[in-house]
N, C-alpha and C. Protein backbone atom coordinates (compact mmCIF):
# COMPACT_ATOMS: atom_id res chain seq x y z
N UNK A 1 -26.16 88.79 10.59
CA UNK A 1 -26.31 88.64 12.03
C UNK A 1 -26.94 87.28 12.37
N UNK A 2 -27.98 87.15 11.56
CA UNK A 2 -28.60 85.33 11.57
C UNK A 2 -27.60 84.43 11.90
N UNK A 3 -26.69 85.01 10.81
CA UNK A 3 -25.41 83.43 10.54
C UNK A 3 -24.63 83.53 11.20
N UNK A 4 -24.57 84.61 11.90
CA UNK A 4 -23.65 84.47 13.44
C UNK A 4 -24.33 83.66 14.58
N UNK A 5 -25.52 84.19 14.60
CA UNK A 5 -26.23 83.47 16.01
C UNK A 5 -26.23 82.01 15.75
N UNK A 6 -26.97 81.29 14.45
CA UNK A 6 -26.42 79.96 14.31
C UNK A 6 -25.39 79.59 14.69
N UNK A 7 -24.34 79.87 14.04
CA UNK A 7 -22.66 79.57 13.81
C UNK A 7 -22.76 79.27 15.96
N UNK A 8 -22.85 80.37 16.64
CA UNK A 8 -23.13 80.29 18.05
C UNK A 8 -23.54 79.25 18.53
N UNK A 9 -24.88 79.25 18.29
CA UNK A 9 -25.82 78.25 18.83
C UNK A 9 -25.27 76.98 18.62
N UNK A 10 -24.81 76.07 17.10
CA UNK A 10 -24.33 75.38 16.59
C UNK A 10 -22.91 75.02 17.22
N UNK A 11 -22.42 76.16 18.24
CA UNK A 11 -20.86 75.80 18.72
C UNK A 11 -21.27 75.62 19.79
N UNK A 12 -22.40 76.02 20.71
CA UNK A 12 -21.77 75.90 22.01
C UNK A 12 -22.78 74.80 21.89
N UNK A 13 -23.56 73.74 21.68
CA UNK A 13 -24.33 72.64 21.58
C UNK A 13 -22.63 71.45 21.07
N UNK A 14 -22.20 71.93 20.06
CA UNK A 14 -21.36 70.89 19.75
C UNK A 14 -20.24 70.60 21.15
N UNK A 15 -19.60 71.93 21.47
CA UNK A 15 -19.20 71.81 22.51
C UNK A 15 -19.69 71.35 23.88
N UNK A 16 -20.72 71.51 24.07
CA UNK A 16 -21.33 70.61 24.90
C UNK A 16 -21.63 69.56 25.29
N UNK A 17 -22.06 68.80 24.02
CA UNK A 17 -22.42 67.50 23.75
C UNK A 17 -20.75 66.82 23.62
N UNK A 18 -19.87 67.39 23.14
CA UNK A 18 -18.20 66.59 23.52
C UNK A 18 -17.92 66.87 25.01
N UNK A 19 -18.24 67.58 25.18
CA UNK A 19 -17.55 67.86 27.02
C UNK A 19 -18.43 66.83 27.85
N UNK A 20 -19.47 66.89 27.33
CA UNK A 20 -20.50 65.75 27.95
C UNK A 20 -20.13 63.87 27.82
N UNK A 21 -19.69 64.12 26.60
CA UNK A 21 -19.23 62.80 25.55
C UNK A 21 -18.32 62.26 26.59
N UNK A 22 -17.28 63.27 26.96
CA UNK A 22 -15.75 62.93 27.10
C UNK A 22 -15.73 62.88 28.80
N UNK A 23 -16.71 63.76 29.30
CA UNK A 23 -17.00 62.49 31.16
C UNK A 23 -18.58 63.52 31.24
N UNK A 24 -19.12 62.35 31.70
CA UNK A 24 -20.47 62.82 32.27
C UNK A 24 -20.37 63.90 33.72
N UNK A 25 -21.29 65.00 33.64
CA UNK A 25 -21.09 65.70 35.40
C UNK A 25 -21.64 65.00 36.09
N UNK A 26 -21.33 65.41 37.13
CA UNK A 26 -21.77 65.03 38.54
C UNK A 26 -23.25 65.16 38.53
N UNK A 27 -23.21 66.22 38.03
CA UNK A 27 -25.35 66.45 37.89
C UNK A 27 -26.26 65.61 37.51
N UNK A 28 -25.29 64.80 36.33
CA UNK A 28 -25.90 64.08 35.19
C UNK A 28 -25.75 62.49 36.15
N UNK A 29 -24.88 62.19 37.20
CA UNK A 29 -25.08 60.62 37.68
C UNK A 29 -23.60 60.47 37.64
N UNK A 30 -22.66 60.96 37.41
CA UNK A 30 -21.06 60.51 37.62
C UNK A 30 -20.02 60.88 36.54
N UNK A 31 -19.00 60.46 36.73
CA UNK A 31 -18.05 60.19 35.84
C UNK A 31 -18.36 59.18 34.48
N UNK A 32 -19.04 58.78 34.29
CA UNK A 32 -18.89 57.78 33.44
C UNK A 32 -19.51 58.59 32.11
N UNK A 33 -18.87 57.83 31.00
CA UNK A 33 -19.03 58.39 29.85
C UNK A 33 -20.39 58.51 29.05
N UNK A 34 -21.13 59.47 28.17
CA UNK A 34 -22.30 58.98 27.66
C UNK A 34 -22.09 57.58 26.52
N UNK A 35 -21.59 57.48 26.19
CA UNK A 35 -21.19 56.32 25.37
C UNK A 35 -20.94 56.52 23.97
N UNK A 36 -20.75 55.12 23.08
CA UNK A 36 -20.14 55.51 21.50
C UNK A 36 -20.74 55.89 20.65
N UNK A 37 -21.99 55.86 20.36
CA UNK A 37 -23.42 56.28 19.78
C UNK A 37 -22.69 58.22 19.39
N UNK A 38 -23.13 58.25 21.06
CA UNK A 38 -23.23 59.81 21.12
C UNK A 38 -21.06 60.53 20.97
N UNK A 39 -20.59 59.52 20.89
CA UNK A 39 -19.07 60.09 20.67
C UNK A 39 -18.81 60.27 19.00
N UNK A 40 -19.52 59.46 18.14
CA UNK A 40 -19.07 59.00 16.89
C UNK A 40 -20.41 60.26 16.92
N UNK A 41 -21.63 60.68 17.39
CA UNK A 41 -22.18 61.94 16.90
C UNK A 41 -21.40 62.82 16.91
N UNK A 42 -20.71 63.07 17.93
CA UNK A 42 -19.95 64.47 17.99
C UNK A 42 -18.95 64.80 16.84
N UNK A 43 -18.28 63.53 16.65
CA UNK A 43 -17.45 63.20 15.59
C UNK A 43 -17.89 63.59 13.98
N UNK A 44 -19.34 63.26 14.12
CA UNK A 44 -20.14 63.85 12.85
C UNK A 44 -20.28 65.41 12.91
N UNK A 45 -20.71 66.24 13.96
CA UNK A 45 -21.05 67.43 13.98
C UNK A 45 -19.73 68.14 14.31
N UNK A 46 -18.48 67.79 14.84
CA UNK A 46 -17.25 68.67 14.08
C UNK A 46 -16.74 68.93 12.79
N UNK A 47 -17.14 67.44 12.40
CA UNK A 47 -16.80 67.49 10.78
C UNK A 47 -17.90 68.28 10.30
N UNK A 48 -19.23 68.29 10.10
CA UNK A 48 -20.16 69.44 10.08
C UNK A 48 -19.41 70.89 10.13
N UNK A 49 -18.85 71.28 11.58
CA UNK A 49 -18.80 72.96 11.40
C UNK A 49 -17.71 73.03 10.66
N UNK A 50 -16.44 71.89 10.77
CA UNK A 50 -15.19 72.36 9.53
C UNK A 50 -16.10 72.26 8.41
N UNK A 51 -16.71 71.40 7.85
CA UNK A 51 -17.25 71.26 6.40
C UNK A 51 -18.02 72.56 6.10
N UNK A 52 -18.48 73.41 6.78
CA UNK A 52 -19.65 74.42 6.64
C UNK A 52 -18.26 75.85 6.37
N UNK A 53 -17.36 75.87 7.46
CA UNK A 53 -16.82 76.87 7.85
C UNK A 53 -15.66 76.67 6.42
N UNK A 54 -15.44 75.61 5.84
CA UNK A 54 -14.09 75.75 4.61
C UNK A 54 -15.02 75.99 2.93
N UNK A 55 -16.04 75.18 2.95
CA UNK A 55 -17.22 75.44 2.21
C UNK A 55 -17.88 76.75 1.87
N UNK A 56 -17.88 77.35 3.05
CA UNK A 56 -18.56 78.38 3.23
C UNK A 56 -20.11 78.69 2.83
N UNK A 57 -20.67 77.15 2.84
CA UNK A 57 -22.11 77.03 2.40
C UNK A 57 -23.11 77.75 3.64
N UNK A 58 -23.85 77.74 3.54
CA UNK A 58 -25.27 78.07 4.65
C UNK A 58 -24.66 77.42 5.85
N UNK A 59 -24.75 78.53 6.88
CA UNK A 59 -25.39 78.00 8.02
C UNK A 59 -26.66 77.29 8.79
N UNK A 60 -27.64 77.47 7.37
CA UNK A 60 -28.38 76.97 8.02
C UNK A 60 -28.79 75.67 7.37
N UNK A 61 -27.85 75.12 7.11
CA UNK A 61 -27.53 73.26 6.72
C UNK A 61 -27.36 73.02 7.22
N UNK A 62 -27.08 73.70 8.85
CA UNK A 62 -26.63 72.86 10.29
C UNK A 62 -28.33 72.06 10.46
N UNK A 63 -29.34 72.68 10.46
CA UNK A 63 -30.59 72.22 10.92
C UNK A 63 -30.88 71.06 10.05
N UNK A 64 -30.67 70.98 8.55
CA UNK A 64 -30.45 69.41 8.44
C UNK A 64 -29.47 68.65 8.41
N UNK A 65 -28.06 68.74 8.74
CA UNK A 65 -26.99 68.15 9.39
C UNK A 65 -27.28 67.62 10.60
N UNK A 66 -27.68 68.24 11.95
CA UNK A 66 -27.46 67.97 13.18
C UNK A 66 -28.59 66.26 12.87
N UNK A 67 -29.54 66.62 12.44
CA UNK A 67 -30.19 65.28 12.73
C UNK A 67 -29.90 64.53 12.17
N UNK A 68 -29.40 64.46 10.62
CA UNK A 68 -29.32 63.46 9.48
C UNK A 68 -27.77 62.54 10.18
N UNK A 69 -27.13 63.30 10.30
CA UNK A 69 -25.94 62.68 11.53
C UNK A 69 -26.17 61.70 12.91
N UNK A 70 -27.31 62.19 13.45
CA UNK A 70 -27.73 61.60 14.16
C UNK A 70 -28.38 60.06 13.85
N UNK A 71 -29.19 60.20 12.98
CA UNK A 71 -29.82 59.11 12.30
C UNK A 71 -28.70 57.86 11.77
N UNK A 72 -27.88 58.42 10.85
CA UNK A 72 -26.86 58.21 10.08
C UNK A 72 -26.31 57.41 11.40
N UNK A 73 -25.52 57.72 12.76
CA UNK A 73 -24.73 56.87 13.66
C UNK A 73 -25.79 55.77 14.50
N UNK A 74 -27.52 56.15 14.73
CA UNK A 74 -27.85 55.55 15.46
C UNK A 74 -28.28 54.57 14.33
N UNK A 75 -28.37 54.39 12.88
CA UNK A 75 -28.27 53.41 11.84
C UNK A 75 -27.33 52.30 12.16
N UNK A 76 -26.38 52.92 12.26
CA UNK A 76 -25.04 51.82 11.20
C UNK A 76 -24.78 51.58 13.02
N UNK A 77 -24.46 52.32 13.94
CA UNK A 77 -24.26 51.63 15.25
C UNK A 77 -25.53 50.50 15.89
N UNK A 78 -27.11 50.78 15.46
CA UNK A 78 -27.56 49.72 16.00
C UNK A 78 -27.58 48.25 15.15
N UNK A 79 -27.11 48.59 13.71
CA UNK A 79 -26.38 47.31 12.57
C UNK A 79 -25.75 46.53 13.12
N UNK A 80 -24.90 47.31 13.82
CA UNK A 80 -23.40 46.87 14.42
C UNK A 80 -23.99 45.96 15.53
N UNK A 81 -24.71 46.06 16.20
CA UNK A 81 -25.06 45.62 17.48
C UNK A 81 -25.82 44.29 16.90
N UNK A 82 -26.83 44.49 16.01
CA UNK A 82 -27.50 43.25 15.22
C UNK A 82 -26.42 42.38 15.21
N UNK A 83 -26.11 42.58 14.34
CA UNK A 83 -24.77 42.12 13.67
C UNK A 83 -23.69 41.17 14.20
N UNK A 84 -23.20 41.52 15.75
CA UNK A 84 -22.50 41.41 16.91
C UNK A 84 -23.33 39.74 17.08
N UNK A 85 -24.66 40.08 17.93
CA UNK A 85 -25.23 39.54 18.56
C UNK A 85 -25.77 38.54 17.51
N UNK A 86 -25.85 38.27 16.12
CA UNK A 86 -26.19 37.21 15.68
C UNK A 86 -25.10 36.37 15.07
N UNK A 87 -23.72 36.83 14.96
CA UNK A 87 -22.65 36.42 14.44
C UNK A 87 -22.01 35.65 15.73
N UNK A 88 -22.70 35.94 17.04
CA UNK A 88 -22.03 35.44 17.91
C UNK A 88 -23.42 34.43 18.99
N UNK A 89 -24.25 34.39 18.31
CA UNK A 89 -25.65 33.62 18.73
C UNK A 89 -26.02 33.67 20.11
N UNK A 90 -26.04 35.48 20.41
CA UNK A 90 -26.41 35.69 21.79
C UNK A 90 -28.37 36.06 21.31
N UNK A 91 -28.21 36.26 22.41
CA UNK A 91 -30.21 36.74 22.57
C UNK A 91 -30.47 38.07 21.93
N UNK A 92 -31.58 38.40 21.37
CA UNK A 92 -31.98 40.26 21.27
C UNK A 92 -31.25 40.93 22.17
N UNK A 93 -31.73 40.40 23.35
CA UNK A 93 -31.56 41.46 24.78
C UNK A 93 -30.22 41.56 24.88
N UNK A 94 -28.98 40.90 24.68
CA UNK A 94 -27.97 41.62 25.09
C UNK A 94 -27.41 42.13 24.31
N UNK A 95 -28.40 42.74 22.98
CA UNK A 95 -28.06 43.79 22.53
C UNK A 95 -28.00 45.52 23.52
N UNK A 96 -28.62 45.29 24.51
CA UNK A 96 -29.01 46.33 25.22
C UNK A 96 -27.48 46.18 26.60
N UNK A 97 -26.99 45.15 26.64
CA UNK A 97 -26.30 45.06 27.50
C UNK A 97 -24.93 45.29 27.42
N UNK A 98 -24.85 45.08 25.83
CA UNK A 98 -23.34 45.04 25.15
C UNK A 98 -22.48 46.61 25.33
N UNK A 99 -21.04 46.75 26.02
CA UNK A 99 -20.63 48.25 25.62
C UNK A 99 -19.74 48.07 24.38
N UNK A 100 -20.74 48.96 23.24
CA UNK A 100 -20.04 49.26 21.90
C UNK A 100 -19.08 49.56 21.84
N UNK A 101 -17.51 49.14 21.20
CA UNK A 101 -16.60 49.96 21.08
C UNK A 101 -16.70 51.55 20.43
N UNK A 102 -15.89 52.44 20.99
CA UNK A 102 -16.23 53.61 20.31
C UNK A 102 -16.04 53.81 18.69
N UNK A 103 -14.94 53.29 18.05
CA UNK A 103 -15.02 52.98 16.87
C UNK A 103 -15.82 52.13 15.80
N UNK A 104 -16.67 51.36 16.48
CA UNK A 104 -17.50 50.01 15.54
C UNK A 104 -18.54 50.92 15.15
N UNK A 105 -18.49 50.78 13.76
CA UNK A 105 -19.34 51.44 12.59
C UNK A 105 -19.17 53.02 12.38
N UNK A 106 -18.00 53.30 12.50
CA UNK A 106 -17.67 54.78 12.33
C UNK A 106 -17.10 55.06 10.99
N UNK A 107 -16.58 53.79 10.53
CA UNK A 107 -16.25 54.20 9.30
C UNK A 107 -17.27 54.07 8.13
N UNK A 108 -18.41 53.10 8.29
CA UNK A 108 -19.61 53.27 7.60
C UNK A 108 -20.16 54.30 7.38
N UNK A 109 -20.50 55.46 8.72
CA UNK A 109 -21.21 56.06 8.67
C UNK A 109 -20.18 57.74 8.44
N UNK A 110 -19.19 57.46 8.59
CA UNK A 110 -18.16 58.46 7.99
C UNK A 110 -18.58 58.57 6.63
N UNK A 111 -18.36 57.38 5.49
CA UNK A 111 -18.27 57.45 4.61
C UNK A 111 -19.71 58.22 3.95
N UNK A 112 -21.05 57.26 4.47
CA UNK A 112 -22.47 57.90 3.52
C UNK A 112 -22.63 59.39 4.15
N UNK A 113 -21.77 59.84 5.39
CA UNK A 113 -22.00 61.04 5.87
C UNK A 113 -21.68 62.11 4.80
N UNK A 114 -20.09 61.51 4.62
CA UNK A 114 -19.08 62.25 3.56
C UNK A 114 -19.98 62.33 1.93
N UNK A 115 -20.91 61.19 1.50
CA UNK A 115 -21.35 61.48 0.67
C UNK A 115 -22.90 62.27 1.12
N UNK A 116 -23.74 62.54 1.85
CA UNK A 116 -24.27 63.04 2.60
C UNK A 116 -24.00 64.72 2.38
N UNK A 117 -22.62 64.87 2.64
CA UNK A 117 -22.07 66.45 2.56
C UNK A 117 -21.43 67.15 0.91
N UNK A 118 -21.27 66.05 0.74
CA UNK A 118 -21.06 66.10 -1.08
C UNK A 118 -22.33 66.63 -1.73
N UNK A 119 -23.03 65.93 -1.43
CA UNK A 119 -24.43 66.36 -2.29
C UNK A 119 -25.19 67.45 -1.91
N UNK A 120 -24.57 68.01 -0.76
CA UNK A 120 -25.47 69.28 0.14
C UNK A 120 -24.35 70.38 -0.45
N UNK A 121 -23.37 69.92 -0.47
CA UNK A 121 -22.59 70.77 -1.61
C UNK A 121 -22.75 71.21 -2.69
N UNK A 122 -22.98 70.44 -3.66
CA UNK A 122 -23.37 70.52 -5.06
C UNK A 122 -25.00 71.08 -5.31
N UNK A 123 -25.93 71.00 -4.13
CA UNK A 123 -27.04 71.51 -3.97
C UNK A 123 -26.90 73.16 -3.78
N UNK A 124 -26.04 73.23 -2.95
CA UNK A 124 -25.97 74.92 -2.55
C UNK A 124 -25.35 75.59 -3.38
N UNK A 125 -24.55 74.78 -4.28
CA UNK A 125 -23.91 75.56 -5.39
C UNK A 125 -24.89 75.48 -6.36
N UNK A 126 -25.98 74.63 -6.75
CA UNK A 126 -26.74 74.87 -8.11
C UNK A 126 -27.86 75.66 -7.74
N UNK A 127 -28.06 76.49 -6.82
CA UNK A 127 -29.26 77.47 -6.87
C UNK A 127 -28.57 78.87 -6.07
């Protein structure tokens, strides 16, 4: 019954946070999107519930998934932004001004994610 209410909790948050991703409400200040940060998260935490749900490991690897994902995109996306802004000899500050493409640094953080879920694999299988 636990691993149902997770599995729950864990869906309607993911679903949320994409419906949110994909246009902001009216409640929230408009139409406009939350941005690529939080799109390339969502992107992490679907691959999360397929990886959990074909695996069939713990549900409750969502509680260190949801954040390590998080970390993992706001890493390699604020790289990206470094990165941007000194390859192109703008200031700190318009690091804050720049809109990220939704794809820049998704495949970085795809990849250490993917190894990330490998090893949470091989963990749940050796005990």
């Amino acid at each position: 019954m636990l691993n149902l209410i997770i599995w729950l909790i864990v869906l309607f948050i993911t679903v949320t946070w994409t419906v949110a991703v994909i246009f902001k409400p009216k409640k929230m200040g408009g139409e406009q999107s939350w941005g690529p940060v939080n799109f390339k998260i969502s992107i992490l935490w679907w691959i999360s519930i397929i990886f959990v749900f074909i695996t069939k490991i713990s549900p409750f690897y969502f509680i260190l998934m949801m954040p390590v994902s998080i970390f993992i995109i706001s890493y390699f996306s604020g790289k990206a932004e470094i990165n941007f802004a000194l390859k192109n000899k703008l200031p700190p500050e318009s690091i804050l001004t720049r809109s990220q493409p939704n794809t820049e640094a998704l495949l970085p953080s795809l990849l250490v994610y993917s190894i990330f879920l490998i090893i949470l694999y091989f963990v749940n299988n050796l005990s």
